[in-house]
N, C-alpha and C. Protein backbone atom coordinates (compact mmCIF):
# COMPACT_ATOMS: atom_id res chain seq x y z
N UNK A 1 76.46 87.95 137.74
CA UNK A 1 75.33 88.84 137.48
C UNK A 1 74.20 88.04 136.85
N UNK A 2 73.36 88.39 137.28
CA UNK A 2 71.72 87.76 136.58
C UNK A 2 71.03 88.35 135.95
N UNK A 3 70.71 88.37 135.20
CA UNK A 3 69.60 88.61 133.94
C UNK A 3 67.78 88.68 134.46
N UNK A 4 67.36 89.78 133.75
CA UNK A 4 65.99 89.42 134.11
C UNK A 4 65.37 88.79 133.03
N UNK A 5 65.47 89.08 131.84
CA UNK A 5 64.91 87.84 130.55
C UNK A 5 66.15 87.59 130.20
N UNK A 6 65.18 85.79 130.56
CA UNK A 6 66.03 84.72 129.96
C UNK A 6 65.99 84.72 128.27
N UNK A 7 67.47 84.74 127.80
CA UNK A 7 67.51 84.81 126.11
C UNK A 7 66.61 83.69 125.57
N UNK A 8 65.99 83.85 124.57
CA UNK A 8 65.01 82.55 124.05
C UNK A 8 64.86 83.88 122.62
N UNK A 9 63.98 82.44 121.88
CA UNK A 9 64.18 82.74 120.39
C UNK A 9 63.21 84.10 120.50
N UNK A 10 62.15 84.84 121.36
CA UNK A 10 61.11 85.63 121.66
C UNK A 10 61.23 86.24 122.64
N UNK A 11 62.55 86.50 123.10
CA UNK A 11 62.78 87.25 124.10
C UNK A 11 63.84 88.24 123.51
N UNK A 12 64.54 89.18 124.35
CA UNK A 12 65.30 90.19 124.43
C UNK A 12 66.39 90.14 125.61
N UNK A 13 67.37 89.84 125.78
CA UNK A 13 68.02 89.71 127.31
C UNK A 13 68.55 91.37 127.81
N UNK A 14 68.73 91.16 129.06
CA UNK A 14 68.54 92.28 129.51
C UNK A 14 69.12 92.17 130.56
N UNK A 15 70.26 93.50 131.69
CA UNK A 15 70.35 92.56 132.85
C UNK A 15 68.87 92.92 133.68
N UNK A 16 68.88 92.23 135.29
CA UNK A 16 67.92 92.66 136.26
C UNK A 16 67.72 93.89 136.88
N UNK A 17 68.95 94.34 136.19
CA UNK A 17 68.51 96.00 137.46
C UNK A 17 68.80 96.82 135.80
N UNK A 18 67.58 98.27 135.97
CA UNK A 18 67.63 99.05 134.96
C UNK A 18 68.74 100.14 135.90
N UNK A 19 69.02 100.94 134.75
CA UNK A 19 69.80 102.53 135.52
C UNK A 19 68.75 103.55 134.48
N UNK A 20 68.37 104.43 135.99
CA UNK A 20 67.54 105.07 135.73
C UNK A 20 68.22 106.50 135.71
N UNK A 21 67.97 107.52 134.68
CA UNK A 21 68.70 108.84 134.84
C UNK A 21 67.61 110.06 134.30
N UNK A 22 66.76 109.93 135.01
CA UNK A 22 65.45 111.24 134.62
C UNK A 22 66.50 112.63 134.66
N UNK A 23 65.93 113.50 133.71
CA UNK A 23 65.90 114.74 133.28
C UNK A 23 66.25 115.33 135.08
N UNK A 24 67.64 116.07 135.16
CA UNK A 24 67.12 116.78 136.54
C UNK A 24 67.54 116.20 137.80
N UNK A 25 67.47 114.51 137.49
CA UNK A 25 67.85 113.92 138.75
C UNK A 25 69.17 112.93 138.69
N UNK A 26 69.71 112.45 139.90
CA UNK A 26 70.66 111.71 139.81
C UNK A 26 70.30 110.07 139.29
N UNK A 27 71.59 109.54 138.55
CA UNK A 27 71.13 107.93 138.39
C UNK A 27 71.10 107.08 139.42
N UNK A 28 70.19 106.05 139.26
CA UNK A 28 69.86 105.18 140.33
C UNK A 28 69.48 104.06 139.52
N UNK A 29 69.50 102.85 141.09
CA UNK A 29 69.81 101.73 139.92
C UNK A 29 67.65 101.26 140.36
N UNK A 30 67.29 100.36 139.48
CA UNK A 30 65.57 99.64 140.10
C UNK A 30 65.58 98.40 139.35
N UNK A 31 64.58 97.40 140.07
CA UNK A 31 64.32 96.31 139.45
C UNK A 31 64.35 96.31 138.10
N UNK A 32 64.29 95.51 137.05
CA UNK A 32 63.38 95.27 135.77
C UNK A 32 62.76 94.95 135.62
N UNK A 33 61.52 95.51 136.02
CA UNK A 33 60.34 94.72 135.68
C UNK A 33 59.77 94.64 134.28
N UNK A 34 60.65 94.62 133.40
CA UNK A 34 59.97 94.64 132.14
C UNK A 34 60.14 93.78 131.08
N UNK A 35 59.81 92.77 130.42
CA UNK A 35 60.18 91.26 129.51
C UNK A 35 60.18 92.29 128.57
N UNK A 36 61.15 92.03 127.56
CA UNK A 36 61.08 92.53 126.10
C UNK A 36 61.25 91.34 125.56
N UNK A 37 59.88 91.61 124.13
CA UNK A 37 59.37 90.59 123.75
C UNK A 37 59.64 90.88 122.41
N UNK A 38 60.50 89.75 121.75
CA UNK A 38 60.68 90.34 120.42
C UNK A 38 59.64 89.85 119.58
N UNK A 39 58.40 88.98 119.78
CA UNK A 39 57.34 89.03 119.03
C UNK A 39 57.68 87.90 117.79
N UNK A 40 59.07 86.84 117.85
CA UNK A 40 59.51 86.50 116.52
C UNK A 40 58.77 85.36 116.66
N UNK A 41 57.31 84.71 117.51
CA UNK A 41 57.02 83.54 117.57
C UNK A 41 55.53 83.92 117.57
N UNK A 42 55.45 85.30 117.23
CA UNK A 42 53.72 85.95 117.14
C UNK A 42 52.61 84.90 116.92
N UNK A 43 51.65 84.73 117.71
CA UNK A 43 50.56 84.16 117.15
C UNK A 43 49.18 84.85 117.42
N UNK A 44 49.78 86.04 117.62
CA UNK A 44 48.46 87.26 117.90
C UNK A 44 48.68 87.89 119.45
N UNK A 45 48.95 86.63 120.13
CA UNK A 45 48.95 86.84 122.07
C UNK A 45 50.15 87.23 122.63
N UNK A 46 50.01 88.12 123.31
CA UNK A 46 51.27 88.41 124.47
C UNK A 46 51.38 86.90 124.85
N UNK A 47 52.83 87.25 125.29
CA UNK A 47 53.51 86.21 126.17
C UNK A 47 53.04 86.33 127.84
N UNK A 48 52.46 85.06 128.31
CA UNK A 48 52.15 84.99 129.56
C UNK A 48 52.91 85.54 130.82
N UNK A 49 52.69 86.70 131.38
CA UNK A 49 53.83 87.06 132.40
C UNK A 49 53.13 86.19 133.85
N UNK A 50 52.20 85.98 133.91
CA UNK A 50 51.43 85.19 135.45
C UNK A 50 52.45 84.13 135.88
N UNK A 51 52.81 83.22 134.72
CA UNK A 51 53.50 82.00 135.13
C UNK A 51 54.88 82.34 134.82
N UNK A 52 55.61 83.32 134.99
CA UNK A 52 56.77 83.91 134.52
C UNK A 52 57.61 83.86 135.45
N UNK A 53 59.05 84.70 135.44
CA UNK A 53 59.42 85.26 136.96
C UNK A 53 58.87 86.26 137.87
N UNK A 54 58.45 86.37 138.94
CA UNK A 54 57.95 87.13 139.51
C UNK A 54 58.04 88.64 139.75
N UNK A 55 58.80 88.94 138.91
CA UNK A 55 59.58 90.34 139.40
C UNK A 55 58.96 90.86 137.95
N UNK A 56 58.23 90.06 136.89
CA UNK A 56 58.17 90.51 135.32
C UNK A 56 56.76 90.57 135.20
N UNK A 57 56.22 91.66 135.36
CA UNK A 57 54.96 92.33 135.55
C UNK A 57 54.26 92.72 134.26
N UNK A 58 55.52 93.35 133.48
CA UNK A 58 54.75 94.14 132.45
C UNK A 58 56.00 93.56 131.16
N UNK A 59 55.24 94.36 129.65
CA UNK A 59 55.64 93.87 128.31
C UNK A 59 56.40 94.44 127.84
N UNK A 60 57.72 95.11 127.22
CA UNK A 60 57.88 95.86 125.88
C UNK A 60 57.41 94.73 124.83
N UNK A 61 56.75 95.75 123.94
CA UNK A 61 56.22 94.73 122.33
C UNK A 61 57.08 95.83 121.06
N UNK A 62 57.26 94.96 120.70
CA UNK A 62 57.62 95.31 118.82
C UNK A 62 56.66 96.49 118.52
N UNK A 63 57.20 97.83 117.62
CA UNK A 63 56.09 98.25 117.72
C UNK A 63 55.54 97.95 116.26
N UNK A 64 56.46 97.39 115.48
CA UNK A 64 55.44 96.37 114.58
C UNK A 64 54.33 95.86 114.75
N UNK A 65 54.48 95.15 115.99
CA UNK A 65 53.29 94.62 116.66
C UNK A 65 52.51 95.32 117.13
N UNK A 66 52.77 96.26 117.83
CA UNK A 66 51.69 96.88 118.28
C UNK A 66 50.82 97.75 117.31
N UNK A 67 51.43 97.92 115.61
CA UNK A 67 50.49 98.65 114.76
C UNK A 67 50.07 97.21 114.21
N UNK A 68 49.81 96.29 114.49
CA UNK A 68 48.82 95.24 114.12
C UNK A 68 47.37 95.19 114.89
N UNK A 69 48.19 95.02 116.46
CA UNK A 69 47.18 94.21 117.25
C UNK A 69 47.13 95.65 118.41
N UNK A 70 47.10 96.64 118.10
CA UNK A 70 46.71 97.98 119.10
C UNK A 70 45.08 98.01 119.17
N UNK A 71 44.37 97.88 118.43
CA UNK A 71 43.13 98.29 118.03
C UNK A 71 41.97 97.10 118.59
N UNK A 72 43.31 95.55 119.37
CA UNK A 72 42.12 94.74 120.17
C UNK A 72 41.63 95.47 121.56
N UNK A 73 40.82 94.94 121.88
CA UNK A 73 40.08 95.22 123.14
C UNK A 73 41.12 94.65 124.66
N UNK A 74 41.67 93.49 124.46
CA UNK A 74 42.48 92.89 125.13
C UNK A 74 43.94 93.75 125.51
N UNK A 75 44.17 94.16 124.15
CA UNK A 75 45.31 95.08 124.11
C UNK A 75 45.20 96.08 124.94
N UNK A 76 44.50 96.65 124.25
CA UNK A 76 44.24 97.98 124.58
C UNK A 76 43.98 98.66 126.08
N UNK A 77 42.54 97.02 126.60
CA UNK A 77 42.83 97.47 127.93
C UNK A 77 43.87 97.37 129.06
N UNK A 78 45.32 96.45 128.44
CA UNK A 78 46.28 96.30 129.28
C UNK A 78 47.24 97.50 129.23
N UNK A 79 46.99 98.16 127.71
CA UNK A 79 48.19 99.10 127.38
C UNK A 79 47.60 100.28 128.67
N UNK A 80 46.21 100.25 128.59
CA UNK A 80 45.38 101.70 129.67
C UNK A 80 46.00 101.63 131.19
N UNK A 81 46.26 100.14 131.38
CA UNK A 81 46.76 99.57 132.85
C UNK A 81 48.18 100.04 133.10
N UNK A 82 49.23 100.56 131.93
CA UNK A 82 50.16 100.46 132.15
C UNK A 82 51.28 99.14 132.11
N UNK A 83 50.48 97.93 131.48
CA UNK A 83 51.09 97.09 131.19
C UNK A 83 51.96 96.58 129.53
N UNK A 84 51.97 97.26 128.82
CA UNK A 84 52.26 97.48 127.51
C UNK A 84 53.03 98.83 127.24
N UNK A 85 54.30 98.78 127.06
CA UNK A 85 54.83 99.82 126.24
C UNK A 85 55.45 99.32 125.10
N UNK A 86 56.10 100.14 124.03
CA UNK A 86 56.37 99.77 122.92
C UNK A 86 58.25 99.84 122.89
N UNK A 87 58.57 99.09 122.10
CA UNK A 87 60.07 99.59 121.66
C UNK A 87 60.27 99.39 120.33
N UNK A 88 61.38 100.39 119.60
CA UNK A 88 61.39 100.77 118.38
C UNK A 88 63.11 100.04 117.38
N UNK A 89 62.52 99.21 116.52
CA UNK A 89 63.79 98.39 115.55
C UNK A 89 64.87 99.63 115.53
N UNK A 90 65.55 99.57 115.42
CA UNK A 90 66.84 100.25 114.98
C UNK A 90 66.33 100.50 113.85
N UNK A 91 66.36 100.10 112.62
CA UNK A 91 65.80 100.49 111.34
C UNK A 91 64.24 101.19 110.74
N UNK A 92 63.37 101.34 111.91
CA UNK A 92 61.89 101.77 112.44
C UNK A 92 62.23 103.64 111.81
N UNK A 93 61.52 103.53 110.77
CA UNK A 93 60.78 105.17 110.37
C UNK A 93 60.01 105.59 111.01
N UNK A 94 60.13 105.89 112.23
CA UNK A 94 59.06 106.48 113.01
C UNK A 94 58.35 107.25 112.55
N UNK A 95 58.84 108.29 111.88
CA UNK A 95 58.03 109.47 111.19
C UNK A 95 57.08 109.35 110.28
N UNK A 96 56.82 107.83 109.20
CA UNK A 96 55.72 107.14 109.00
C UNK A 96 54.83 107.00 110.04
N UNK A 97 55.27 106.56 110.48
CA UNK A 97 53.98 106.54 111.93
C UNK A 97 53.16 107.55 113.26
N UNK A 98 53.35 108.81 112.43
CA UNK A 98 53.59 109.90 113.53
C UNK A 98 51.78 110.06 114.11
N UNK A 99 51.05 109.92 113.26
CA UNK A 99 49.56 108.98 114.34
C UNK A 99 49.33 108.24 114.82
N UNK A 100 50.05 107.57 114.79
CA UNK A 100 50.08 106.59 115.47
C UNK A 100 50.84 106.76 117.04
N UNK A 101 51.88 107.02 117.01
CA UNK A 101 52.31 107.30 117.95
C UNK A 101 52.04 108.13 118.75
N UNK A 102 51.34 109.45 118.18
CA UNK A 102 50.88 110.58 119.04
C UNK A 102 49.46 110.12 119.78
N UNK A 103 48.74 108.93 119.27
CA UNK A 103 48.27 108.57 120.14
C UNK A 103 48.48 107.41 121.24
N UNK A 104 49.37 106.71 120.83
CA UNK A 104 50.45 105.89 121.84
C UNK A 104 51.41 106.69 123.45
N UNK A 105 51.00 107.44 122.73
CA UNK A 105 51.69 108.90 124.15
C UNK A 105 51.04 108.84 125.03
N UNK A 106 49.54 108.65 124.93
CA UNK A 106 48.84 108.78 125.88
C UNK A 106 48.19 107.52 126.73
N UNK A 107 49.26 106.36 126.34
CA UNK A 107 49.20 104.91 127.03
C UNK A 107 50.03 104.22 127.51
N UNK A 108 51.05 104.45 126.60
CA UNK A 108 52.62 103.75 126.82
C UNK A 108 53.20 104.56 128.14
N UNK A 109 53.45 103.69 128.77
CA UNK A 109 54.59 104.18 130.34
C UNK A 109 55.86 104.48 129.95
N UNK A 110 56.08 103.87 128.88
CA UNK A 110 57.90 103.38 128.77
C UNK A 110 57.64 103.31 127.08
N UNK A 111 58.61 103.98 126.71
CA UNK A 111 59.04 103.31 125.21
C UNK A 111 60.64 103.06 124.54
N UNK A 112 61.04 102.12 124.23
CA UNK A 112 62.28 101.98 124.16
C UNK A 112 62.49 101.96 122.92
N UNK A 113 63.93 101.63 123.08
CA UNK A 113 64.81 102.21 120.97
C UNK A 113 65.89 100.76 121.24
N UNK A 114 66.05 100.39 120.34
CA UNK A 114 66.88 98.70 120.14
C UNK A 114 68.30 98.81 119.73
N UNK A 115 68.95 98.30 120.33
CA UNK A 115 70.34 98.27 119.60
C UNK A 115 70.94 96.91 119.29
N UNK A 116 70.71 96.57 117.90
CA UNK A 116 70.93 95.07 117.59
C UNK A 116 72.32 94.44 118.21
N UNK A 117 72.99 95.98 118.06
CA UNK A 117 74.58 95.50 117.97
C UNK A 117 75.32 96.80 118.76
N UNK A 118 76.34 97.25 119.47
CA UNK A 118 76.61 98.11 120.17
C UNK A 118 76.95 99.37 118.79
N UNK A 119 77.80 98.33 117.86
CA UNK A 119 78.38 99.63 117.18
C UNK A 119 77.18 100.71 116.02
N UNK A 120 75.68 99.51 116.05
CA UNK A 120 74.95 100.52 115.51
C UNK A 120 73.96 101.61 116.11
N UNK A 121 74.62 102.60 115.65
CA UNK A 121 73.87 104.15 116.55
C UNK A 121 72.60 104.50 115.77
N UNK A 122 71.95 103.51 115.18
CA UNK A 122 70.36 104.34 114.63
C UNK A 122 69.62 105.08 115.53
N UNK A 123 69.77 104.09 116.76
CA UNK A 123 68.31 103.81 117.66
C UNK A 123 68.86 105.16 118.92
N UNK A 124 70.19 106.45 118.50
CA UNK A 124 70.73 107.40 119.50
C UNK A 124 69.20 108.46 118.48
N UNK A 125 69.31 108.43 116.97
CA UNK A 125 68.44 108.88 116.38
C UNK A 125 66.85 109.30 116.69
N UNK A 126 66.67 107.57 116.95
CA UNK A 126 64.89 107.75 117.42
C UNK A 126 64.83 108.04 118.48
N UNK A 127 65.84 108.25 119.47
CA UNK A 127 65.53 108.95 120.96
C UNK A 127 65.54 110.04 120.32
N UNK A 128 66.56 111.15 120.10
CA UNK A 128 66.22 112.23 119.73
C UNK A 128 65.12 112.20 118.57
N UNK A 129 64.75 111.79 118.13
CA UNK A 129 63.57 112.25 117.01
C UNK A 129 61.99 112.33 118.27
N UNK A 130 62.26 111.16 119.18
CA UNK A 130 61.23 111.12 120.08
C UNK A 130 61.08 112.32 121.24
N UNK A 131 62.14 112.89 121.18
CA UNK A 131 61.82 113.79 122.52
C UNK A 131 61.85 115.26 121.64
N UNK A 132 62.33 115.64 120.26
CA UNK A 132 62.37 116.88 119.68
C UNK A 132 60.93 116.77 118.97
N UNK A 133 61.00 115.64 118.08
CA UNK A 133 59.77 115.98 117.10
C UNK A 133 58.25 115.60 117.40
N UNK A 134 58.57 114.28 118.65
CA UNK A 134 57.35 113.89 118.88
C UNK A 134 57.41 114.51 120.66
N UNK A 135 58.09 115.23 121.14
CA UNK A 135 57.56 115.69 122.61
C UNK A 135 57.84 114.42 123.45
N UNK A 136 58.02 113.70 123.33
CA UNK A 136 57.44 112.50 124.54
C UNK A 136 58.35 113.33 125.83
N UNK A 137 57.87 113.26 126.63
CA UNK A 137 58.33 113.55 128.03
C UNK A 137 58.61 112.22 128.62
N UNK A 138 57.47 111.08 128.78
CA UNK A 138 57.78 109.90 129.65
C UNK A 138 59.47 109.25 129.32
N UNK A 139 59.39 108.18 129.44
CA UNK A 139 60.77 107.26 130.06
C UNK A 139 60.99 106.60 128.57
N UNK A 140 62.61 106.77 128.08
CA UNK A 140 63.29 106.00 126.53
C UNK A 140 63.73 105.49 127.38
N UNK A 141 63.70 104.23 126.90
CA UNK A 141 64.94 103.31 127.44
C UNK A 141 65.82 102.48 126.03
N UNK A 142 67.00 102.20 126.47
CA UNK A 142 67.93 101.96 125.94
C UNK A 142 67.96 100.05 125.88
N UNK A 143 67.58 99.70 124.81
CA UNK A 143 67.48 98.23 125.29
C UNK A 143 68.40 97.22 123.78
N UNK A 144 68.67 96.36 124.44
CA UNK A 144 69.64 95.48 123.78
C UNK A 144 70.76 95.58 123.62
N UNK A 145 71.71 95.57 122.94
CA UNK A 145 73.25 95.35 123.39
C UNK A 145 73.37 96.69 124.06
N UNK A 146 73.27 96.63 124.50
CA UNK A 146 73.51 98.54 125.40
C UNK A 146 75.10 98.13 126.50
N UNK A 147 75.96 98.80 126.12
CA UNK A 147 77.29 99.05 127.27
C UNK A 147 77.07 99.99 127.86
N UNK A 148 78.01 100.31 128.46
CA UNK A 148 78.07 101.38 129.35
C UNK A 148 79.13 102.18 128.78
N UNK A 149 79.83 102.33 127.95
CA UNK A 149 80.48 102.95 126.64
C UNK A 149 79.40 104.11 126.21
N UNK A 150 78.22 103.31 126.41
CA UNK A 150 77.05 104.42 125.33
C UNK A 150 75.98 105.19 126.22
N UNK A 151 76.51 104.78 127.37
CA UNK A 151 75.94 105.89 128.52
C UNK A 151 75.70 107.39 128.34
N UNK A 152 76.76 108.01 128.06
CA UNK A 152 76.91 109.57 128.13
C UNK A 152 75.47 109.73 126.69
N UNK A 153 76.36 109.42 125.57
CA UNK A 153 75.65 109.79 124.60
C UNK A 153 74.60 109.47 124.59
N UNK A 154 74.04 108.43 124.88
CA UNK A 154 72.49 108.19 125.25
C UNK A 154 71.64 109.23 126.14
N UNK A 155 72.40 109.67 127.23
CA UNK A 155 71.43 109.95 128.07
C UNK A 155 71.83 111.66 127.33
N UNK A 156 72.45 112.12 126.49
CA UNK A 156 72.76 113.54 126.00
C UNK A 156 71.32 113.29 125.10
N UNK A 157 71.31 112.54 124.24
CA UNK A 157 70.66 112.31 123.31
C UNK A 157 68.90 112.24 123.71
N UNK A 158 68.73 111.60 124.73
CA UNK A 158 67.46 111.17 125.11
C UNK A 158 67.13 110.63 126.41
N UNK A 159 67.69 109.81 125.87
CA UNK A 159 67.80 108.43 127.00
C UNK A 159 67.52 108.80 128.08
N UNK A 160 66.38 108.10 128.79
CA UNK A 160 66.63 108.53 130.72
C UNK A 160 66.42 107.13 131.54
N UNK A 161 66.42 105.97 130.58
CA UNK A 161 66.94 104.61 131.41
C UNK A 161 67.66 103.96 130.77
N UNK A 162 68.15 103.22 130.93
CA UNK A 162 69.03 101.75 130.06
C UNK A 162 68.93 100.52 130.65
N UNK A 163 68.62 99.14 129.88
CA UNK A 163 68.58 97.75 130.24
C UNK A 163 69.72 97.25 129.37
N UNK A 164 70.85 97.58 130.39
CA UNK A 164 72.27 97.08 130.01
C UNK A 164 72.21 95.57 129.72
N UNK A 165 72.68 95.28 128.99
CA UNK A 165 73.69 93.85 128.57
C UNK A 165 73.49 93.31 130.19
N UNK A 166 73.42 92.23 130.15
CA UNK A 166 73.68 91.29 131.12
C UNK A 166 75.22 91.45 132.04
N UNK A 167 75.93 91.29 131.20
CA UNK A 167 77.04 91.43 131.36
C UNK A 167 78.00 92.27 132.04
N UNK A 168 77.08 93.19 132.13
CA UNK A 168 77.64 94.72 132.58
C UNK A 168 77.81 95.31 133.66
N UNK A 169 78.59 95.58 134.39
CA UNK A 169 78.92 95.67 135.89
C UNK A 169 78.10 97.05 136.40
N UNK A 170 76.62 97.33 136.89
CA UNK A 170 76.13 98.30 137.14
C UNK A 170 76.69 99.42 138.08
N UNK A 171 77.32 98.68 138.96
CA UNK A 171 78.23 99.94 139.50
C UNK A 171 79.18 100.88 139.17
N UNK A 172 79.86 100.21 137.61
CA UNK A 172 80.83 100.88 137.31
C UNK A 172 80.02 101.97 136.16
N UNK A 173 78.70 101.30 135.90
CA UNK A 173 77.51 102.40 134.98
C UNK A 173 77.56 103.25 135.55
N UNK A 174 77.05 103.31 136.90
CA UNK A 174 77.13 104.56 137.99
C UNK A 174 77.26 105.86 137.93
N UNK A 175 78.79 104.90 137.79
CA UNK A 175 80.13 105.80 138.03
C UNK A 175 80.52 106.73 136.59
N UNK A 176 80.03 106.48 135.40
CA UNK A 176 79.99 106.92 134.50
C UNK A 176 79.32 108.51 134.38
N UNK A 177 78.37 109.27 134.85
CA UNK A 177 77.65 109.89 134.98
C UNK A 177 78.56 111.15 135.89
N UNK A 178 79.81 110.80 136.38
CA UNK A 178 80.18 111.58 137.16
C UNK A 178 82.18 111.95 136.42
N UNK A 179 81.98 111.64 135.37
CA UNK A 179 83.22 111.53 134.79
C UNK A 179 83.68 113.09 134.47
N UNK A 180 82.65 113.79 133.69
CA UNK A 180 82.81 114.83 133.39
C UNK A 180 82.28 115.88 133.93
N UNK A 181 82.43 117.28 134.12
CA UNK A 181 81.55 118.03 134.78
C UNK A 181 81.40 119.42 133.94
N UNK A 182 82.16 119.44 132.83
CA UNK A 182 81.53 120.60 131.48
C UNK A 182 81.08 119.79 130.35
N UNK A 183 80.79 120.74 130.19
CA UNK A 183 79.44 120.05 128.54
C UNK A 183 79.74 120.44 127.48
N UNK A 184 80.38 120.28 126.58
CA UNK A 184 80.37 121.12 125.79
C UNK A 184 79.89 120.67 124.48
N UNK A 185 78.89 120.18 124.03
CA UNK A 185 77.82 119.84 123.33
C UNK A 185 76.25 120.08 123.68
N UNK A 186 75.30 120.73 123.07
CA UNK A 186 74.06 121.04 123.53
C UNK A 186 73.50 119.53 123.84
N UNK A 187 72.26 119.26 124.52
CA UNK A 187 71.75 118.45 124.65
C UNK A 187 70.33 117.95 124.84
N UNK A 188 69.69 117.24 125.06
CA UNK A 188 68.39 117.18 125.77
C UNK A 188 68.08 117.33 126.76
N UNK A 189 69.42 117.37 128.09
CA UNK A 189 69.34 118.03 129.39
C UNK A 189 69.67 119.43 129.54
N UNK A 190 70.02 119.93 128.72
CA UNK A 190 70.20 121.31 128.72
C UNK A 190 71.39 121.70 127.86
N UNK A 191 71.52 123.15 128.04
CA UNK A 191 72.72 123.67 127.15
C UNK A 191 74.02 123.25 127.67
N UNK A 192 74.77 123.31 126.79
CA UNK A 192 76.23 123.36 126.81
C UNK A 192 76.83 124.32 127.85
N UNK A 193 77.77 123.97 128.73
CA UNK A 193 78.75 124.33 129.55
C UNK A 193 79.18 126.12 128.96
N UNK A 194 78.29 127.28 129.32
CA UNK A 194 79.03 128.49 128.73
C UNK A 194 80.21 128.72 128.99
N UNK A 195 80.71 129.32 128.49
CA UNK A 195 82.13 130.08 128.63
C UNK A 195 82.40 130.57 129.01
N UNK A 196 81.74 131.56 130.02
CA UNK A 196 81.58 132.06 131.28
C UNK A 196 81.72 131.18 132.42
N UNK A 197 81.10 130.26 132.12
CA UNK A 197 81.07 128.95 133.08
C UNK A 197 82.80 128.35 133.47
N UNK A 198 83.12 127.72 132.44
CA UNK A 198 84.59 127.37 132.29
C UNK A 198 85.63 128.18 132.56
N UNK A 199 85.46 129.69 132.32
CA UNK A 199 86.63 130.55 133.01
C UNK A 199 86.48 131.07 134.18
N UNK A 200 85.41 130.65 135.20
CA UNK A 200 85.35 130.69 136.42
C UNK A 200 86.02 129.86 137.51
């Protein structure tokens, strides 16, 4: 399996194909076109995607970073292009930032939530905080150590893409999505499996 960012001290690894699971529709697998940039070599500038791999079009940025350097002209007009979305630390108070972000809604394509490590669940949090308290409708994605273990609950929670681990056999992601067929936890895709439902 291949990777679309290569690990480096300012990168994020990721594999090449995202799994996509919108609200409503079935999962499917698409390129990655997206470098996540962990920003740890900042010198004000995005990282060059022109001379990059070809398939890596667009940015996730820190959104540390982006409450620094949102307000350049440079920025700003790439974020309007659709080339800039943000992703959020595991440890990120979003709710400090709730102007910020409500006007980030109306630029960002994509915004993602970090998982340093599989076993920490902060970042199941800021999906749900993002789709209850702040509305976002567009695309969470699930980025950094992400398994396929954390499929279900992700996509209950928020989630409607994931940039699995490198490592991770996308077909058997798939196949995850079709394991169960009652619910019985409310969710962000809808209610729980009634009881009416189940004794039919």
């Amino acid at each position: 399996m291949s990777q679309t960012n290569t690990p480096s001290s300012n990168t994020i690894a990721a594999h090449d194909q995202v799994l996509h699971f919108p609200k409503g529709s079935k999962p499917s697998l698409a390129p990655n076109v997206w470098l996540i940039w962990s920003g740890s070599q900042d010198e004000g500038g995005l990282p060059d995607l022109e001379h990059g791999p070809a398939n890596i079009t667009k940015v996730l940025v820190p959104f540390s970073w982006w409450v620094q350097h949102h307000n350049e002209s440079d920025i700003a007009a790439k974020a309007k292009e659709g080339k800039i979305g943000v992703w959020f630390a595991a440890d990120e108070d979003i709710l400090k930032h709730e102007q910020l972000i409500e006007v980030g809604k109306t630029v960002w394509p994509v915004v993602a939530a970090h998982f340093p490590i599989f076993r920490d669940g902060r970042s199941f949090s800021t999906a749900a905080l993002l789709r209850d308290r702040f509305q976002w409708q567009g695309e969470i994605r699930a980025i950094g150590d992400v398994l396929i273990d954390q499929l279900l609950q992700g996509a209950r929670v928020g989630f409607d893409s994931f940039a699995l681990r490198p490592d991770q056999n996308t077909d058997v992601a798939l196949k995850q999505f079709d394991l169960f067929s009652v619910t019985t936890q409310n969710s962000w895709r809808g209610l729980r499996t009634t009881r009416a439902s189940l004794s039919a």
